[in-house]
Protein backbone atom coordinates (compact mmCIF):
# COMPACT_ATOMS: atom_id res chain seq x y z
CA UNK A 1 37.68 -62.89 65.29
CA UNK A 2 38.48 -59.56 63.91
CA UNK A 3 40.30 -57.06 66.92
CA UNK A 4 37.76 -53.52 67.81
CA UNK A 5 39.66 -50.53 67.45
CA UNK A 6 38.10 -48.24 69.86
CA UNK A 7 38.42 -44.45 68.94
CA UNK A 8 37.44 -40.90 70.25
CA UNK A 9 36.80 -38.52 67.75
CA UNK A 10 36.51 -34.47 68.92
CA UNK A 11 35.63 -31.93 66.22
CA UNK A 12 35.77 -27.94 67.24
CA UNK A 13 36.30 -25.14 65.25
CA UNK A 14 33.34 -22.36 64.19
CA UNK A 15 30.53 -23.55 66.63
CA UNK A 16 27.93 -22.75 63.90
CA UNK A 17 28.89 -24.84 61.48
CA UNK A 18 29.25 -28.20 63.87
CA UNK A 19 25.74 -29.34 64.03
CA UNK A 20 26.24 -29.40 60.31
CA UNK A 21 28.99 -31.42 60.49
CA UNK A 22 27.55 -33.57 63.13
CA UNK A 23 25.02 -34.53 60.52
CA UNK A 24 27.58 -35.37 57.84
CA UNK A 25 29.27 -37.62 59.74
CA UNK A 26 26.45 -39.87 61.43
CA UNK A 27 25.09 -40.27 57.85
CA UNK A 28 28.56 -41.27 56.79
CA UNK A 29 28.74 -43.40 59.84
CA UNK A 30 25.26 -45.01 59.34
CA UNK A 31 25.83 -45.91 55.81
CA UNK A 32 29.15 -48.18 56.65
CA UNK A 33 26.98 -50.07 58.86
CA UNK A 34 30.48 -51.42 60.51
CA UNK A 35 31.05 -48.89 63.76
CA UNK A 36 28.99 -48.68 67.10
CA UNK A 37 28.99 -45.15 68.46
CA UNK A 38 28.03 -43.03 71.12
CA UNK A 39 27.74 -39.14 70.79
CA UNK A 40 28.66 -37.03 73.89
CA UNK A 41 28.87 -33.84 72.62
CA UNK A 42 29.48 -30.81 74.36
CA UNK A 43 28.68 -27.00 73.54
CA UNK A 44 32.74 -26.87 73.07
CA UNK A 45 32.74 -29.27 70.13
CA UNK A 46 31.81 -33.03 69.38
CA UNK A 47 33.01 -35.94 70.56
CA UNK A 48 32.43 -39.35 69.71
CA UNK A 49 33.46 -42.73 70.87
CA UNK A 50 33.67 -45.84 68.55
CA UNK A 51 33.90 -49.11 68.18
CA UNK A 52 35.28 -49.73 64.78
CA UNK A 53 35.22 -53.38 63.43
CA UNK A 54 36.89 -53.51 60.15
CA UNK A 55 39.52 -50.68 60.47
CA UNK A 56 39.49 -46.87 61.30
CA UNK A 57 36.90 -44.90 61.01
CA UNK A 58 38.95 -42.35 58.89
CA UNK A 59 36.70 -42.49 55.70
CA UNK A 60 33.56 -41.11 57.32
CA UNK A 61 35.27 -38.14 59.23
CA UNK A 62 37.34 -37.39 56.41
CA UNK A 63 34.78 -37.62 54.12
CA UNK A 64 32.73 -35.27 56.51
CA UNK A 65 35.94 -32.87 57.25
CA UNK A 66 36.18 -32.02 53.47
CA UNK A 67 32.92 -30.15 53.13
CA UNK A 68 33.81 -28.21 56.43
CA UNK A 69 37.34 -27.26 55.91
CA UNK A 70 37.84 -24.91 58.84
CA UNK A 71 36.65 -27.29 61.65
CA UNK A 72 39.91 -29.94 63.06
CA UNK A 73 39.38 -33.31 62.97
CA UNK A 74 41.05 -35.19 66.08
CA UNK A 75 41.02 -38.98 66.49
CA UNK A 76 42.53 -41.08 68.59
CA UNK A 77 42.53 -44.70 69.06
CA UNK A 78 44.01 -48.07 70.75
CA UNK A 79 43.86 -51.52 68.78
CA UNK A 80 42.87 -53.73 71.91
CA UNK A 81 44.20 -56.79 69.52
CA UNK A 82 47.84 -55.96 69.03
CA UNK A 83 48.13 -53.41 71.63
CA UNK A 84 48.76 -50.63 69.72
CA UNK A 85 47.58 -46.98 69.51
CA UNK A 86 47.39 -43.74 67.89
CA UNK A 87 46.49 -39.84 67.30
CA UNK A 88 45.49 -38.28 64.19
CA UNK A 89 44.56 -34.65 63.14
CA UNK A 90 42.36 -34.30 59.46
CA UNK A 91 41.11 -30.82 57.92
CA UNK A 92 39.78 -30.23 54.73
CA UNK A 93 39.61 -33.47 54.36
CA UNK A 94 43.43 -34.24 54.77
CA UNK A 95 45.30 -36.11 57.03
CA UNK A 96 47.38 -33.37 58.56
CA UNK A 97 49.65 -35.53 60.68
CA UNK A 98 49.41 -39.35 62.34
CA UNK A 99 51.31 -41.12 65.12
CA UNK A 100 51.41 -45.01 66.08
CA UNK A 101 53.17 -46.48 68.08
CA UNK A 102 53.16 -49.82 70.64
CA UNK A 103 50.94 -49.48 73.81
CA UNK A 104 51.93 -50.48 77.61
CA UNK A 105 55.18 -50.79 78.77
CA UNK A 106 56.79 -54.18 80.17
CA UNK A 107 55.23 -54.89 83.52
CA UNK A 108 58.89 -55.14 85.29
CA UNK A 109 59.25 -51.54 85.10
CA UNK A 110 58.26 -48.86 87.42
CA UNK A 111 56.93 -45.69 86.87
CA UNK A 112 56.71 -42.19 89.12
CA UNK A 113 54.97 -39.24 87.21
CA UNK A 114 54.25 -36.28 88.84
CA UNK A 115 53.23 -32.87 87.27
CA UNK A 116 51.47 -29.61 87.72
CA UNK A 117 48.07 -28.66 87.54
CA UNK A 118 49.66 -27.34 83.81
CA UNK A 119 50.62 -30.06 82.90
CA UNK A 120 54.23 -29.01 83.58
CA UNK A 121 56.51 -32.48 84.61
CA UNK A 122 57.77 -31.77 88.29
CA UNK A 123 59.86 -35.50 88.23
CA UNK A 124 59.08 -37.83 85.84
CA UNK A 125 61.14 -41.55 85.82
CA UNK A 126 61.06 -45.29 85.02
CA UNK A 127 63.34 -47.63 86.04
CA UNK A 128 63.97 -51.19 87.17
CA UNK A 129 65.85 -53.31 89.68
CA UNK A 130 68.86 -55.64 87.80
CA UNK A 131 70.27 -59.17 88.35
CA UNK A 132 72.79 -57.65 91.07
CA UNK A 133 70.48 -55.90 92.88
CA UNK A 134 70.84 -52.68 91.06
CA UNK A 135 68.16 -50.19 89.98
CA UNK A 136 68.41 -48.41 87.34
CA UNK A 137 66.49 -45.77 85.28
CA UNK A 138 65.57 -42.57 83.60
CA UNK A 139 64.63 -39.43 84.93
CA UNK A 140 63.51 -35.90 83.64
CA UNK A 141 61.82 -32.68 84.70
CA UNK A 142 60.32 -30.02 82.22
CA UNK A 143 64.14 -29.01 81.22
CA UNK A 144 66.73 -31.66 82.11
CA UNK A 145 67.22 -35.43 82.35
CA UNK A 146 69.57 -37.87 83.43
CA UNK A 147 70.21 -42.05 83.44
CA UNK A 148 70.93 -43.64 86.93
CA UNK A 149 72.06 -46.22 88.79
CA UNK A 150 71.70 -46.58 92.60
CA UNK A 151 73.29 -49.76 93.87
CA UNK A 152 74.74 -51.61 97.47
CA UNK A 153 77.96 -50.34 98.16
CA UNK A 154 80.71 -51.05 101.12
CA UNK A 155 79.60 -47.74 102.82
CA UNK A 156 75.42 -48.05 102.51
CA UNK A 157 74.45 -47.21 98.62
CA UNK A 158 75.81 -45.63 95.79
CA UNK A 159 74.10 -43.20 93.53
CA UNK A 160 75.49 -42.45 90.13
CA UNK A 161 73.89 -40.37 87.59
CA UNK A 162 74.99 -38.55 83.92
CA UNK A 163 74.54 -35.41 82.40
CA UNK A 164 71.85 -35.64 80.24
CA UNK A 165 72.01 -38.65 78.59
CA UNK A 166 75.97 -38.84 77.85
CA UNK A 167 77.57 -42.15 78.30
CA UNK A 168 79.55 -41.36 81.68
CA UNK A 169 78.59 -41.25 85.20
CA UNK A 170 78.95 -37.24 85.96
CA UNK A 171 77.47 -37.29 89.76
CA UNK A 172 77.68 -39.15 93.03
CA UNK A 173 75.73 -39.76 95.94
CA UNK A 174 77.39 -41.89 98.78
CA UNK A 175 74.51 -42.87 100.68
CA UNK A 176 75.94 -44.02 104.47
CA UNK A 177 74.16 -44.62 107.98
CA UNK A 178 77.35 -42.02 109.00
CA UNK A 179 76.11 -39.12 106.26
CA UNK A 180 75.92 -38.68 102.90
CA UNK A 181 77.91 -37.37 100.72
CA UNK A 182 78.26 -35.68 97.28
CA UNK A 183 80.63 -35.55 94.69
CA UNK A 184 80.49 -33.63 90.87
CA UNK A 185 83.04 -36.32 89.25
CA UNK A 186 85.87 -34.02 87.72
CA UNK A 187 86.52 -36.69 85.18
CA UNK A 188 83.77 -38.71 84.49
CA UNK A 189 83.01 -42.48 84.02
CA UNK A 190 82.31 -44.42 81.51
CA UNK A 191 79.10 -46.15 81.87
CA UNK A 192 79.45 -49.97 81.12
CA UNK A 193 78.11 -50.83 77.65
CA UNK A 194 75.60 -53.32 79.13
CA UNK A 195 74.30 -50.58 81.65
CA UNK A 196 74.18 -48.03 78.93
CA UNK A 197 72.31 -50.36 76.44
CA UNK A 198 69.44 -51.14 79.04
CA UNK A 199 69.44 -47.56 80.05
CA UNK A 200 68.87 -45.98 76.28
CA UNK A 201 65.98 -48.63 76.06
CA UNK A 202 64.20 -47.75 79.07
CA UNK A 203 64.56 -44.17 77.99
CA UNK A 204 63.11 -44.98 74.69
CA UNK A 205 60.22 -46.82 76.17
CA UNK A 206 59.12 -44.01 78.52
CA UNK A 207 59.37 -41.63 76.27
CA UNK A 208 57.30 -43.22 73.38
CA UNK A 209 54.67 -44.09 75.37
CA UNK A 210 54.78 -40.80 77.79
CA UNK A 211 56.55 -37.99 76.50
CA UNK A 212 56.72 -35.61 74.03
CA UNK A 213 59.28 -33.40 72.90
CA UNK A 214 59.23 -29.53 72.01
CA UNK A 215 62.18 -29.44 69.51
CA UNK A 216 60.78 -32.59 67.37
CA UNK A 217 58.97 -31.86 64.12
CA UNK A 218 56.04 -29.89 63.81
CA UNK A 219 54.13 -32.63 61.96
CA UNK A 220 54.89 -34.72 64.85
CA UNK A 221 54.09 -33.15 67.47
CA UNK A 222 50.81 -31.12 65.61
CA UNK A 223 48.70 -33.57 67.91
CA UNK A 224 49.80 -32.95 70.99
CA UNK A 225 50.56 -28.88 70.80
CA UNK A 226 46.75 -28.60 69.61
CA UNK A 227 45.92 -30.74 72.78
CA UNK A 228 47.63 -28.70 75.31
CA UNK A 229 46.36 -25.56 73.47
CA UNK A 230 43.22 -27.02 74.05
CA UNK A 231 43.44 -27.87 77.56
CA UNK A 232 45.23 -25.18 78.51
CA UNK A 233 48.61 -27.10 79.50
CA UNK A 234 51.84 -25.40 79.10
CA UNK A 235 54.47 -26.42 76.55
CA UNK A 236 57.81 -26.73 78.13
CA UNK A 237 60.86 -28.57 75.78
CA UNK A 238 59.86 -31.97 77.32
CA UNK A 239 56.24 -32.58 78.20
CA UNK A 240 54.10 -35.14 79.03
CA UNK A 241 51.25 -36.84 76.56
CA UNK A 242 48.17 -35.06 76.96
CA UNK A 243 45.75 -38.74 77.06
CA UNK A 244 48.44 -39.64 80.23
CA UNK A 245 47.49 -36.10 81.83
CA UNK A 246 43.99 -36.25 81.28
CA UNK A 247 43.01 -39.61 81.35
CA UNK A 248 46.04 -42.12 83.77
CA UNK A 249 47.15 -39.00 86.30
CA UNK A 250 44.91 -38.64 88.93
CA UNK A 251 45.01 -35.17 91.30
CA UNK A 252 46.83 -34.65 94.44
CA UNK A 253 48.38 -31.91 96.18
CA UNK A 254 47.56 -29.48 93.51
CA UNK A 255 49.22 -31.81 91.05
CA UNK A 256 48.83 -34.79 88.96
CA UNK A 257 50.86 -37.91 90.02
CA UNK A 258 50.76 -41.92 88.53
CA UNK A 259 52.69 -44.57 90.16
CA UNK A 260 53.40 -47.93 88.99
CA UNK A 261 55.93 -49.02 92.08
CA UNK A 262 55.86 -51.60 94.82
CA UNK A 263 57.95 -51.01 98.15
CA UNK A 264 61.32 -51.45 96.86
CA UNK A 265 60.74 -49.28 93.78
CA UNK A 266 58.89 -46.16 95.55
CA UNK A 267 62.41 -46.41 97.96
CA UNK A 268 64.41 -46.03 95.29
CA UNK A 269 62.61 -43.39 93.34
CA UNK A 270 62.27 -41.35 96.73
CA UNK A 271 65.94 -41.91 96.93
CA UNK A 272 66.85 -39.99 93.36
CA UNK A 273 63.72 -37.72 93.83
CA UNK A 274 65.38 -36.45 96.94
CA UNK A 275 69.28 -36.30 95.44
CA UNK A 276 69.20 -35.98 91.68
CA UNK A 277 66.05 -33.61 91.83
CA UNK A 278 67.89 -31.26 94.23
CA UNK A 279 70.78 -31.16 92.27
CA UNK A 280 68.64 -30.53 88.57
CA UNK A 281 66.25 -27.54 90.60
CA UNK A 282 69.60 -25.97 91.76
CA UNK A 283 70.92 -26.25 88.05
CA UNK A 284 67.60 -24.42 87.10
CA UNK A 285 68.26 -21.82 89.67
C-alpha cells in the first residue's frame, strides 16, 4: 500500500487575484483525480490540506503559481510512511527553495522548549541520561549555546558545560547539600571523545528537527523567514521552526513551552536551567 503524504498548502499575496488562483488550482487538482482536499480559506490567503496518494502535489500548484506570478506558494508536508517531512516555497511557477529532512527524534531523549510570545527561545535543550548515570545534552537561548554534562560526584553533583560548542569543559557547577559552588575553568578540559561524539549528535538532532539558524543560506532558510514574517515572530541568530511554534508549543505564562521529560529529566533540566541559564543571561548583560 502506497504511504499518504499529507500537505498544507497557503497562498497570499494581492488578495484580488486569489479567488482566481483558487480556481486554477482546484481544476488542476480535480483533473489528477489522485489528492483528497479540504479548503479552509481565510480572507488572509488560502489554505489547503491534502492527502496526496501518488507523490506531492507540486504539479497542480505550480502549474497554478505560473499564471499568477506575484502570489507565494507555501507547502508543507510529512510522509506518514517513512517519517519524513518538508517545506517548500514556489512563485512564478518555480520552486524557490525546498527542505527535507527525517521527522521525530529518538524517544530516549528529552526535550524542554520554552519561548516568547515572539517566538523568541528563552531556554531551549535536549538531552539524555548515559550508561553511568550521566545526563547529558544541548542547550541554547536566542544568542548562545552550550553542551553539558551533569553527573554524581563525591560532593553531591557535578555540572560541566563548554563555550559554545568547543570541545572542552569551560564551566563548573559543584552541586553539594553544604552549597554550591562555581568555577570559570582557567584552563579548560578536554571533553572525552565518546562524550563529545554523542553530544555533536544530539545537537544535530535538535537542531534539524527544531531550529533554525539566522546566518545559514538565504535559500535555506527562505521558508522559515517568510513564516515568521508572516506570523509576526522575531528573527534572532538562532530561532525556533515556525510549525514547532505554531502547531507542538502550547501557551503558558505569556510564553510557549513543550516538554518531552519524565521526573528524572525535568530535575535535570531545572538543574542547568537554573545554573547555565544564569550564567548565559549575565553574559548577555
Amino acid at each position: 500500500m502506497a504511504s499518504v503524504i499529507e500537505a498544507t498548502v497557503r497562498v497570499r499575496g494581492d488578495a484580488g487575484r486569489l479567488e482566481s488562483f483558487r480556481r486554477e488550482a482546484n481544476a488542476l487538482l480535480d483533473a489528477e483525480f489522485e489528492h483528497e482536499y479540504r479548503e479552509l480559506h481565510t480572507a488572509e490567503g488560502l489554505d489547503w490540506r491534502i492527502k496526496a496518494r501518488k507523490g506531492l502535489p507540486f504539479p497542480a500548484f505550480a502549474s497554478a503559481s505560473s499564471a499568477f506570478p506575484e502570489l507565494l506558494v507555501e507547502i508543507e508536508w510529512r510522509n506518514r510512511g517513512d517519517g519524513t517531512s518538508g517545506q517548500a516555497l514556489v512563485q512564478a511557477g518555480k520552486l524557490v527553495t525546498q527542505d527535507e529532512r527525517p521527522s521525530g527524534l529518538p524517544p530516549e531523549l528529552s526535550l524542554s522548549v520554552r519561548a516568547a510570545a515572539d517566538g523568541t527561545i528563552g531556554l531551549a535543550m535536549v538531552l539524555k541520561r548515559r550508561r553511568d548515570g550521566a545526563w547529558v545534552g544541548y542547550a541554547l537561548t536566542e544568542s548562545q549555546h552550550a553542551f553539558f554534562r551533569l553527573a554524581p560526584s563525591a560532593e553531591g553533583e557535578e555540572l560541566v558545560t563548554t563555550d559554545g560548542v568547543e570541545p572542552e569543559w569551560a564551566e563548573r557547577w559543584t552541586l553539594a547539600p553544604s552549597g554550591n559552588r562555581y568555577e570559570a575553568l582557567e584552563t579548560p578540559e578536554l571533553v572525552p571523545d565518546d562524550v563529545l561524539e554523542e553530544l555533536d549528535w544530539l545537537a544535530h538532532a535538535f537542531a534539524d528537527e527544531w531550529i533554525w539558524f539566522a546566518e545559514a543560506p538565504a535559500d535555506e532558510t527562505a521558508v522559515e523567514r517568510h513564516r515568521f514574517e508572516l506570523y509576526g515572530y522575531r528573527v534572532h541568530p538562532a530561532n525556533l521552526r515556525a510549525e514547532k511554534l505554531k502547531r507542538l508549543m502550547t501557551a503558558e505564562s505569556g510564553g510557549l513551552v513543550y516538554e518531552s521529560l519524565d521526573d528524572a529529566a525535568r530535575r535535570a533540566a531545572g538543574v542547568v536551567a537554573t545554573h547555565w541559564l544564569q550564567s548565559a543571561a549575565a553574559g548577555r548583560a
